[in-house]
C-alpha atoms as a PDB file:
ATOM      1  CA  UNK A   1       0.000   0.000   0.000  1.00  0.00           C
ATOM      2  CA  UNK A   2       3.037   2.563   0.584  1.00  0.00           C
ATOM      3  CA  UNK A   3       4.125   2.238  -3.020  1.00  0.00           C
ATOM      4  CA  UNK A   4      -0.162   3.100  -4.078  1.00  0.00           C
ATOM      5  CA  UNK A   5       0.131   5.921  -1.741  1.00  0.00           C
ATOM      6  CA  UNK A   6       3.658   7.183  -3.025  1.00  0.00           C
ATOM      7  CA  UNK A   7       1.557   6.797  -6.846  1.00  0.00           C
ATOM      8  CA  UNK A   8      -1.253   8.813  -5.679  1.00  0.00           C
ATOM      9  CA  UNK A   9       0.777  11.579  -3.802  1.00  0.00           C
ATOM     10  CA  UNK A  10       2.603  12.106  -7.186  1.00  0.00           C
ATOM     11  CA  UNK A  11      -0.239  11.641  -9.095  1.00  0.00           C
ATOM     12  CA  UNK A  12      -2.262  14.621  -6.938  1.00  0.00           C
ATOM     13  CA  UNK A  13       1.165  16.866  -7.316  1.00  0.00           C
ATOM     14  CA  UNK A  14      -0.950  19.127 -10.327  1.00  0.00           C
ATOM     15  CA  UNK A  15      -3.439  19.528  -7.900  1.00  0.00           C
ATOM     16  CA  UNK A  16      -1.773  21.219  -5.399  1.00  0.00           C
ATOM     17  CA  UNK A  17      -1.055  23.619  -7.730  1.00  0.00           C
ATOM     18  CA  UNK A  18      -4.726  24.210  -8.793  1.00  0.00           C
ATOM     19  CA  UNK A  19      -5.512  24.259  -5.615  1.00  0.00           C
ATOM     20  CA  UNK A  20      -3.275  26.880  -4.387  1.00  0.00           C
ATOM     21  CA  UNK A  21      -4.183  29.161  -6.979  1.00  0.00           C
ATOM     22  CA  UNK A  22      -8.090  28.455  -6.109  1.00  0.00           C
ATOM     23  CA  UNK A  23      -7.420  29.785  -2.545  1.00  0.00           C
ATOM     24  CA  UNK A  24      -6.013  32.755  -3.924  1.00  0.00           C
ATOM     25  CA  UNK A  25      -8.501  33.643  -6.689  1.00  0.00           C
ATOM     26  CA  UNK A  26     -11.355  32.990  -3.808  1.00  0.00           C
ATOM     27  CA  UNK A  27      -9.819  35.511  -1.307  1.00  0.00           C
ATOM     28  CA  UNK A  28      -9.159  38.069  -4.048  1.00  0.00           C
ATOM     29  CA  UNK A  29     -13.176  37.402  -4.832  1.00  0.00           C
ATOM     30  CA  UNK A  30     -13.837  37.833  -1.056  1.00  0.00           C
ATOM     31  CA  UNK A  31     -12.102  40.888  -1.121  1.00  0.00           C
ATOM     32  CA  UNK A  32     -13.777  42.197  -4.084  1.00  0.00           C
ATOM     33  CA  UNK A  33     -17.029  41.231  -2.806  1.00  0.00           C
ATOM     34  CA  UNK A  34     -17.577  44.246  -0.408  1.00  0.00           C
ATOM     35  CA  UNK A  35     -16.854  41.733   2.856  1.00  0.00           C
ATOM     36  CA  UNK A  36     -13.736  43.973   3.689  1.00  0.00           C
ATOM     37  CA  UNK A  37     -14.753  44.005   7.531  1.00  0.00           C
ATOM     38  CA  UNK A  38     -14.878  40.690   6.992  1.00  0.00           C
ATOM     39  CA  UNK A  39     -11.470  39.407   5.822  1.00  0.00           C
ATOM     40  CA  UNK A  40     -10.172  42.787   8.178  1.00  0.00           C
ATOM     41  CA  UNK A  41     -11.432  41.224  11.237  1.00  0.00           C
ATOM     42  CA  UNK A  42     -10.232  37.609  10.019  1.00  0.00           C
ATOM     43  CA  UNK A  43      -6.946  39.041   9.457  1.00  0.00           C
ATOM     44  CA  UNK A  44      -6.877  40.326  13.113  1.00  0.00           C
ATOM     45  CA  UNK A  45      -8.183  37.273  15.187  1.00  0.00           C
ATOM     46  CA  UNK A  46      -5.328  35.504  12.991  1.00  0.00           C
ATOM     47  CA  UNK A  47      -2.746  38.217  13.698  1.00  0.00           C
ATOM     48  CA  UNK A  48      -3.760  37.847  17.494  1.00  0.00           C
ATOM     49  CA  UNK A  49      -2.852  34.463  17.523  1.00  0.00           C
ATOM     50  CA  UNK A  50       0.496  34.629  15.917  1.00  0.00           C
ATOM     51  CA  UNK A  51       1.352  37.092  18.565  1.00  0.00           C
ATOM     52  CA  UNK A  52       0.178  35.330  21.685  1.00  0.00           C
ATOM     53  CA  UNK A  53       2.051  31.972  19.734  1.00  0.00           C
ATOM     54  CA  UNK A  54       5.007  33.936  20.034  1.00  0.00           C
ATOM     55  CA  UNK A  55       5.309  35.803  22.909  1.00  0.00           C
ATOM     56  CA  UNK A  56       3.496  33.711  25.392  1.00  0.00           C
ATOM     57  CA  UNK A  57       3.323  30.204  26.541  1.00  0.00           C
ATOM     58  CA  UNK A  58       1.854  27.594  24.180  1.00  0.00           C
ATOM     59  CA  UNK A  59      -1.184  26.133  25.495  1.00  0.00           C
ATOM     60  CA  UNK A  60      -0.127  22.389  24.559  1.00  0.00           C
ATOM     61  CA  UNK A  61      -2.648  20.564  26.340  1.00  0.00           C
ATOM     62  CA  UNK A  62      -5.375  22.637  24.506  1.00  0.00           C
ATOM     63  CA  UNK A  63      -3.852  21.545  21.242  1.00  0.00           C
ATOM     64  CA  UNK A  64      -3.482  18.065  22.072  1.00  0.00           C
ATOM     65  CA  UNK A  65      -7.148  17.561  23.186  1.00  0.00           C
ATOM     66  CA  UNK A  66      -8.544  19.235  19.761  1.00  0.00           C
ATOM     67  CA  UNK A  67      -5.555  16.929  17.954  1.00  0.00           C
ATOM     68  CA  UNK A  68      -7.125  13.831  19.672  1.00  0.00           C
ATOM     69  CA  UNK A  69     -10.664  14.952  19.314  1.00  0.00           C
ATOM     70  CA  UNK A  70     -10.292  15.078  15.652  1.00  0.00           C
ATOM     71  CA  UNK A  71      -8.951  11.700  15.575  1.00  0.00           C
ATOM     72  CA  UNK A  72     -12.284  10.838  17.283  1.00  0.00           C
ATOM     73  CA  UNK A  73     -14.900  13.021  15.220  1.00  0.00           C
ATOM     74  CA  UNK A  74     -13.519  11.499  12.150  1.00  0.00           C
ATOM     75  CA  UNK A  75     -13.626   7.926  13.861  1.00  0.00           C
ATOM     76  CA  UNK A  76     -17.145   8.386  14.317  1.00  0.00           C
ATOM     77  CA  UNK A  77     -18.263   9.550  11.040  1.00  0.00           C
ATOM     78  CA  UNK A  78     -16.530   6.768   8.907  1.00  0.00           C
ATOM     79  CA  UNK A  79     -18.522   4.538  11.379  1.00  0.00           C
ATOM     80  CA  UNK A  80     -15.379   3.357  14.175  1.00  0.00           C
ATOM     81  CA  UNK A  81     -16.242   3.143  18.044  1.00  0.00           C
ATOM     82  CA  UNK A  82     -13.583   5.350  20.138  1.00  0.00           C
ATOM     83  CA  UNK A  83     -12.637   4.758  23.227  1.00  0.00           C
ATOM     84  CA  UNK A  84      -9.752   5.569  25.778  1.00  0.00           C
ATOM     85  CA  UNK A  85      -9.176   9.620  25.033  1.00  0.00           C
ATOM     86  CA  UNK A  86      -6.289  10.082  27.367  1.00  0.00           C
ATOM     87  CA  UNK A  87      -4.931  14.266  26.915  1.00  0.00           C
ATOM     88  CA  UNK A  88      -1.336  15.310  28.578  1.00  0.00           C
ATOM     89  CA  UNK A  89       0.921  18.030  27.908  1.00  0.00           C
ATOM     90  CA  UNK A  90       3.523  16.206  26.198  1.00  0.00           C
ATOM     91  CA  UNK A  91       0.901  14.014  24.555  1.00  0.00           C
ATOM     92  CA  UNK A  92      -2.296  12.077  23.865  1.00  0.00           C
ATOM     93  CA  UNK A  93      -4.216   8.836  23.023  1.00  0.00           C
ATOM     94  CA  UNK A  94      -7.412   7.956  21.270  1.00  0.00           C
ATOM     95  CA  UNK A  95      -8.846   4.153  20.722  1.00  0.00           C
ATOM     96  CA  UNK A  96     -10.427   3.921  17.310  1.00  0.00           C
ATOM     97  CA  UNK A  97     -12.527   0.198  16.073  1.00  0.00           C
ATOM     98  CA  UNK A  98     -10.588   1.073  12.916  1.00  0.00           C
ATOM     99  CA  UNK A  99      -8.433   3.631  10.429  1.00  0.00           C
ATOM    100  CA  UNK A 100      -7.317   4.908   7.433  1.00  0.00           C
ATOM    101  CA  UNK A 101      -5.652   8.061   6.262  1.00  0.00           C
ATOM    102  CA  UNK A 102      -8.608  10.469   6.936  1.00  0.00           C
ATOM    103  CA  UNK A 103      -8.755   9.641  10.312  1.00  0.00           C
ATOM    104  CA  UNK A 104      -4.677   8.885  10.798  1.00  0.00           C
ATOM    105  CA  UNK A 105      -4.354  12.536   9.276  1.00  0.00           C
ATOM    106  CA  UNK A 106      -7.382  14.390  10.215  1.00  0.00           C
ATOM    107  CA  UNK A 107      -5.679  16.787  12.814  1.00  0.00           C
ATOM    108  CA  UNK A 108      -3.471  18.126  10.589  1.00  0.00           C
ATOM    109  CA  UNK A 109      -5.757  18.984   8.206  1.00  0.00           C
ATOM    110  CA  UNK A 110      -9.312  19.713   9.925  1.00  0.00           C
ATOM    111  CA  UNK A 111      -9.203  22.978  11.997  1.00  0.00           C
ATOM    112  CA  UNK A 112     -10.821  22.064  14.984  1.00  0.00           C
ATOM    113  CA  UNK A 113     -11.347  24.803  17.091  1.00  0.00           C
ATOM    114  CA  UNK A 114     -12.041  26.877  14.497  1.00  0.00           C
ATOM    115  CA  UNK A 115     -15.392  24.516  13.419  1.00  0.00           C
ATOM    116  CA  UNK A 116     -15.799  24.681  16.813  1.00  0.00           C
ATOM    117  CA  UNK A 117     -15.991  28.590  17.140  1.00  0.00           C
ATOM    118  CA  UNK A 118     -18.596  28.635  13.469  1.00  0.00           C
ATOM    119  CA  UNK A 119     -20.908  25.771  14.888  1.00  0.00           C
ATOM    120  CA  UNK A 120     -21.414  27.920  18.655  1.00  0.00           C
ATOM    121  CA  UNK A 121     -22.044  30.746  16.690  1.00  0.00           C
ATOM    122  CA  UNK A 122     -24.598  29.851  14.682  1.00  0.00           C
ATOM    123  CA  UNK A 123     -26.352  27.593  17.695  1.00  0.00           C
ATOM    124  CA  UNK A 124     -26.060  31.123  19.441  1.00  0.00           C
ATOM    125  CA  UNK A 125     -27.497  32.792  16.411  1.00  0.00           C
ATOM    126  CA  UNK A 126     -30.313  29.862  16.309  1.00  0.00           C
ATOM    127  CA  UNK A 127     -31.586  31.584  19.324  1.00  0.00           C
ATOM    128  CA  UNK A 128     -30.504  35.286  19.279  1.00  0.00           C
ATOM    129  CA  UNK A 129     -30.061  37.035  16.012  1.00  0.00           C
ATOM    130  CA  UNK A 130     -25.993  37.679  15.505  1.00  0.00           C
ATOM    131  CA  UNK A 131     -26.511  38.963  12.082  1.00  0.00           C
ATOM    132  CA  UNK A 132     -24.791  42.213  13.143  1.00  0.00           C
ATOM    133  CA  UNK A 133     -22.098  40.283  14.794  1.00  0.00           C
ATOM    134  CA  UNK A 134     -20.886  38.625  12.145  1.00  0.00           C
ATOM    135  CA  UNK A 135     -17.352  40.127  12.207  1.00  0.00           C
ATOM    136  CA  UNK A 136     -17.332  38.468  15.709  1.00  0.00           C
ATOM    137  CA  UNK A 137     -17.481  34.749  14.156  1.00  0.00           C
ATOM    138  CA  UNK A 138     -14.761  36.070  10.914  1.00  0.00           C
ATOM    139  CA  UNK A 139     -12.417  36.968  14.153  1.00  0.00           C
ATOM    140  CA  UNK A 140     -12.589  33.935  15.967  1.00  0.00           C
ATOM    141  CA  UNK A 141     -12.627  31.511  12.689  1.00  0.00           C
ATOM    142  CA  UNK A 142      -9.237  33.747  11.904  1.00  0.00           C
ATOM    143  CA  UNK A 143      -7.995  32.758  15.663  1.00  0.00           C
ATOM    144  CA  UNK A 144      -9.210  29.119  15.268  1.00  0.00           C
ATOM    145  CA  UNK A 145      -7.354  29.206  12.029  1.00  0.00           C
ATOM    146  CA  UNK A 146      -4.053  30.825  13.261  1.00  0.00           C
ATOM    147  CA  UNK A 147      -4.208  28.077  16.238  1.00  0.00           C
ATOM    148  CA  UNK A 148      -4.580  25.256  13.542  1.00  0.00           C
ATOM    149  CA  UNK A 149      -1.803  26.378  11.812  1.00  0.00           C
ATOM    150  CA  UNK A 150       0.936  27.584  14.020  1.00  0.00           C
ATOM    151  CA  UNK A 151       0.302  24.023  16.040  1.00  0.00           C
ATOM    152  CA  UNK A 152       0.485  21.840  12.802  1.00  0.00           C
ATOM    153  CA  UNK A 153       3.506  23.392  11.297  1.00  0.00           C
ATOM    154  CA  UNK A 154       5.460  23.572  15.129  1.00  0.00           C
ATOM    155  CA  UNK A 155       4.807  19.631  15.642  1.00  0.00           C
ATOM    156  CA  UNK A 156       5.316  18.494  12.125  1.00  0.00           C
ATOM    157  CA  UNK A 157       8.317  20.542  11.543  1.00  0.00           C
ATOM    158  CA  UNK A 158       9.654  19.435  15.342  1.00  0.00           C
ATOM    159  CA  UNK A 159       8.315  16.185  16.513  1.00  0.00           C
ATOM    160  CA  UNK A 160       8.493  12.756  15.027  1.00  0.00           C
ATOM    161  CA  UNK A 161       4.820  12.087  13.857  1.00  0.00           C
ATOM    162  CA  UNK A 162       3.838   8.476  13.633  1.00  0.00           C
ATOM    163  CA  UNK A 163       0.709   9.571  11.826  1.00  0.00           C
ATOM    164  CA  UNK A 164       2.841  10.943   8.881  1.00  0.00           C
ATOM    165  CA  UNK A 165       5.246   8.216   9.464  1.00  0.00           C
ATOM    166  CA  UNK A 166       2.354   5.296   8.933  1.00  0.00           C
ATOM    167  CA  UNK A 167       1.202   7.016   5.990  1.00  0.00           C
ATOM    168  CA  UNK A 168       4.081   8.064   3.962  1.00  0.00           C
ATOM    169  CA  UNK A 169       5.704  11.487   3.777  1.00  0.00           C
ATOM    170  CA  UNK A 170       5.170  12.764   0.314  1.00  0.00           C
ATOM    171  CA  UNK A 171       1.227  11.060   0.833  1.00  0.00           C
ATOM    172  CA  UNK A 172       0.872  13.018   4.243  1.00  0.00           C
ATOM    173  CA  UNK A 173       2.316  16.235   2.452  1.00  0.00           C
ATOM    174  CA  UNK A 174       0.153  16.131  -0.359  1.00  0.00           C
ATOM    175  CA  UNK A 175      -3.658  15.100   1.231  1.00  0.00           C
ATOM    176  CA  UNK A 176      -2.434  17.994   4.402  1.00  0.00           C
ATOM    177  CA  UNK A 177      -1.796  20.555   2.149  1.00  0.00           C
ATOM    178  CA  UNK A 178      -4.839  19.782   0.014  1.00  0.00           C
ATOM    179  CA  UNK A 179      -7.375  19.368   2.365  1.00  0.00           C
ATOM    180  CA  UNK A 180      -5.870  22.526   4.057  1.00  0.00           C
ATOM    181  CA  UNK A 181      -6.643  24.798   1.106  1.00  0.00           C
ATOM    182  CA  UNK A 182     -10.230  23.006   0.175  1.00  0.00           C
ATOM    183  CA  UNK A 183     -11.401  22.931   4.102  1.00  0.00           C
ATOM    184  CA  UNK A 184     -10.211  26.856   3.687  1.00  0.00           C
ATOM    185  CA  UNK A 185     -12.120  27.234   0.653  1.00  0.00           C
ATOM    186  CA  UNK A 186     -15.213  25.585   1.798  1.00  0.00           C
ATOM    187  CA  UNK A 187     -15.439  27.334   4.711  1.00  0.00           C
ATOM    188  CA  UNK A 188     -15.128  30.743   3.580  1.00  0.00           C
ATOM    189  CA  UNK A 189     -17.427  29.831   0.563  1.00  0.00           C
ATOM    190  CA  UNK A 190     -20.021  28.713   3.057  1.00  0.00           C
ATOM    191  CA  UNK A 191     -19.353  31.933   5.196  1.00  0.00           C
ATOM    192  CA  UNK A 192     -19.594  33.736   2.269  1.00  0.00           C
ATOM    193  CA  UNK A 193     -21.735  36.239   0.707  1.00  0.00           C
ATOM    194  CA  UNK A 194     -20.045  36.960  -2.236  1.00  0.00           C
ATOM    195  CA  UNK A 195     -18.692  33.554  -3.498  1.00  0.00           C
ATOM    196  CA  UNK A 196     -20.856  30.793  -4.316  1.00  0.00           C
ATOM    197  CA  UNK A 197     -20.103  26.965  -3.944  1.00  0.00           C
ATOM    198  CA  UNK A 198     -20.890  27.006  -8.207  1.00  0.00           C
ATOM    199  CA  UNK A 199     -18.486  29.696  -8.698  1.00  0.00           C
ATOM    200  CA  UNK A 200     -16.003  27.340  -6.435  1.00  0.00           C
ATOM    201  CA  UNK A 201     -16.251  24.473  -8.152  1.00  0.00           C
ATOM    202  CA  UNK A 202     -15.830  26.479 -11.652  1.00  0.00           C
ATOM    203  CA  UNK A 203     -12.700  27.868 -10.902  1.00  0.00           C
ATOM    204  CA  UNK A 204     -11.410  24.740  -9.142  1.00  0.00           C
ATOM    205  CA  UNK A 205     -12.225  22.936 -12.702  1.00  0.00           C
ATOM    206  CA  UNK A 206     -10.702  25.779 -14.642  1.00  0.00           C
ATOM    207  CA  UNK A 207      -7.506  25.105 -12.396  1.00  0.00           C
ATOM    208  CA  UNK A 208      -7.151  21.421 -12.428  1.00  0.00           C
ATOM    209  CA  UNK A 209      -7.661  21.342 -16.146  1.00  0.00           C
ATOM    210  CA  UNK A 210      -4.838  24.420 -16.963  1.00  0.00           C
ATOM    211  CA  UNK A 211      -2.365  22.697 -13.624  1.00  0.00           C
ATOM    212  CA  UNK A 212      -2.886  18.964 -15.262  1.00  0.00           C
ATOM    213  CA  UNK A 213      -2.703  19.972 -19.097  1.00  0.00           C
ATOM    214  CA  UNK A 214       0.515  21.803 -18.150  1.00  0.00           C
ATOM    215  CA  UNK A 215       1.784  18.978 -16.961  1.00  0.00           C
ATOM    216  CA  UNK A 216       0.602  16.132 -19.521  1.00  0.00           C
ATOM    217  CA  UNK A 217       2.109  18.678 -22.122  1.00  0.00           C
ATOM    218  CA  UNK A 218       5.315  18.241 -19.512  1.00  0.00           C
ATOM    219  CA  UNK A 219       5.613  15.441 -19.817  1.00  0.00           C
ATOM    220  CA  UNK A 220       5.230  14.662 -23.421  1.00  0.00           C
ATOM    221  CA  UNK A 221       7.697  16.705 -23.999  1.00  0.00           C
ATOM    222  CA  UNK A 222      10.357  15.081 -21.711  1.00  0.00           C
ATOM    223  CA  UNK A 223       9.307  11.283 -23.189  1.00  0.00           C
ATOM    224  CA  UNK A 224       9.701  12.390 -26.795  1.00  0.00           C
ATOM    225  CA  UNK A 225      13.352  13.931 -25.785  1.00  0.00           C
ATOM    226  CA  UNK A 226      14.183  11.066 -23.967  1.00  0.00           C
ATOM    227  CA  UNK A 227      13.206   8.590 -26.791  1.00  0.00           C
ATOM    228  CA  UNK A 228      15.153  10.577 -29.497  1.00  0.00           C
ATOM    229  CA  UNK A 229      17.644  10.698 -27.070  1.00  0.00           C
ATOM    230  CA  UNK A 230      17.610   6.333 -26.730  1.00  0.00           C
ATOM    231  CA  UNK A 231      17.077   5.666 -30.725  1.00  0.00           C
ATOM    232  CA  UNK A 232      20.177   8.087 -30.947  1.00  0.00           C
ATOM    233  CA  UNK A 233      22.821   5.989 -29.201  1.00  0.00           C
ATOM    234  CA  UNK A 234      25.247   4.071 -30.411  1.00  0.00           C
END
């Protein structure tokens, strides 16, 4: 199964590149789409973070109990029982009736806290009308974000992950970094009044096809120089 993975990772290489330039497109739309206050007080509940990340001591036992949560919310949608959460400072457990590599990877990709902050809002909102509040919930998704990412990149780039390690590296780089961008997309789509999920999926299909036609071309172009290359030796 490593060797399928390794196929697949390189396979979904193009992608990353469509999908990168999605993101971007979407947050110039956002921009564009008169939700300045919006992405303003996103950029500030994100700036926030990065400051108290830096200047004050990490709350590690907060990230490992949203690390090992995920692990369990994604158990229990694919179907699994969970059992035994166990959350320390220097690190946690979760029982699971089975895996794969949503669930194995989940944490890395699926910002927790930051769902966390969008569904209390809108149970709040359920009951008291937040419409005028809604740079409140752009501020803490922007925190929840900044926590998500700050965490992910300080334990992958420092600490042995057996997650990545059961998975493969260049698989666990690829389906992070792509599920990164599309749960960012999604999100800001759904949060959005100025994007649509059609206008999403357009320019996502606009990307893949330029990001994998580049590529195909690529790569004709390499197999034709390398078989001139062969019928020309000795």
């Amino acid at each position: 199964m490593r060797w399928v993975k390794l196929c697949i990772a390189i396979l979904l290489l193009p992608a990353c590149a469509a999908a990168t330039l999605t993101a971007v497109q979407i947050g110039h739309a956002l921009i564009a789409g008169s939700q300045t206050s919006s992405a303003i007080a996103f950029g500030a509940g994100y700036a926030l973070w990065l400051v108290v990340f830096a200047f004050l001591p990490k709350p590690m036992r907060t990230y490992v109990l949203g690390h090992e949560l995920t692990h369990a919310l994604w158990a229990l949608l694919m179907g699994a029982r969970v059992s035994g959460l166990k959350v320390r400072k220097s690190g946690g457990q979760v029982r699971t009736s089975k895996t794969n590599w949503a669930i194995t990877l989940a944490p890395y990709f699926f910002p927790f806290y930051a769902v966390l902050f969008i569904a209390g809002f809108f149970l709040v909102h359920a009951i008291w009308n937040l419409t005028g509040y809604m740079w409140v919930l752009f501020f803490l998704v922007g925190l929840g974000w900044s926590f998500h990412v700050t965490f992910t990149l300080m334990i992958l780039l420092t600490v042995s992950q057996p997650d990545v390690q059961s998975q493969g590296f260049l698989f666990s780089a690829v389906v992070i970094f792509l599920m990164n961008l599309l749960t960012m997309t999604v999100t800001a789509t759904t949060l959005s009044k100025a994007v649509t999920f059609a206008m999403l999926a357009k320019t996502c299909g606009a990307n893949l096809s330029v990001s994998y036609g580049w590529t195909l071309d690529k790569f004709v172009m390499v197999w034709n120089y390398t078989a001139a290359a062969w019928n020309k030796r000795p």
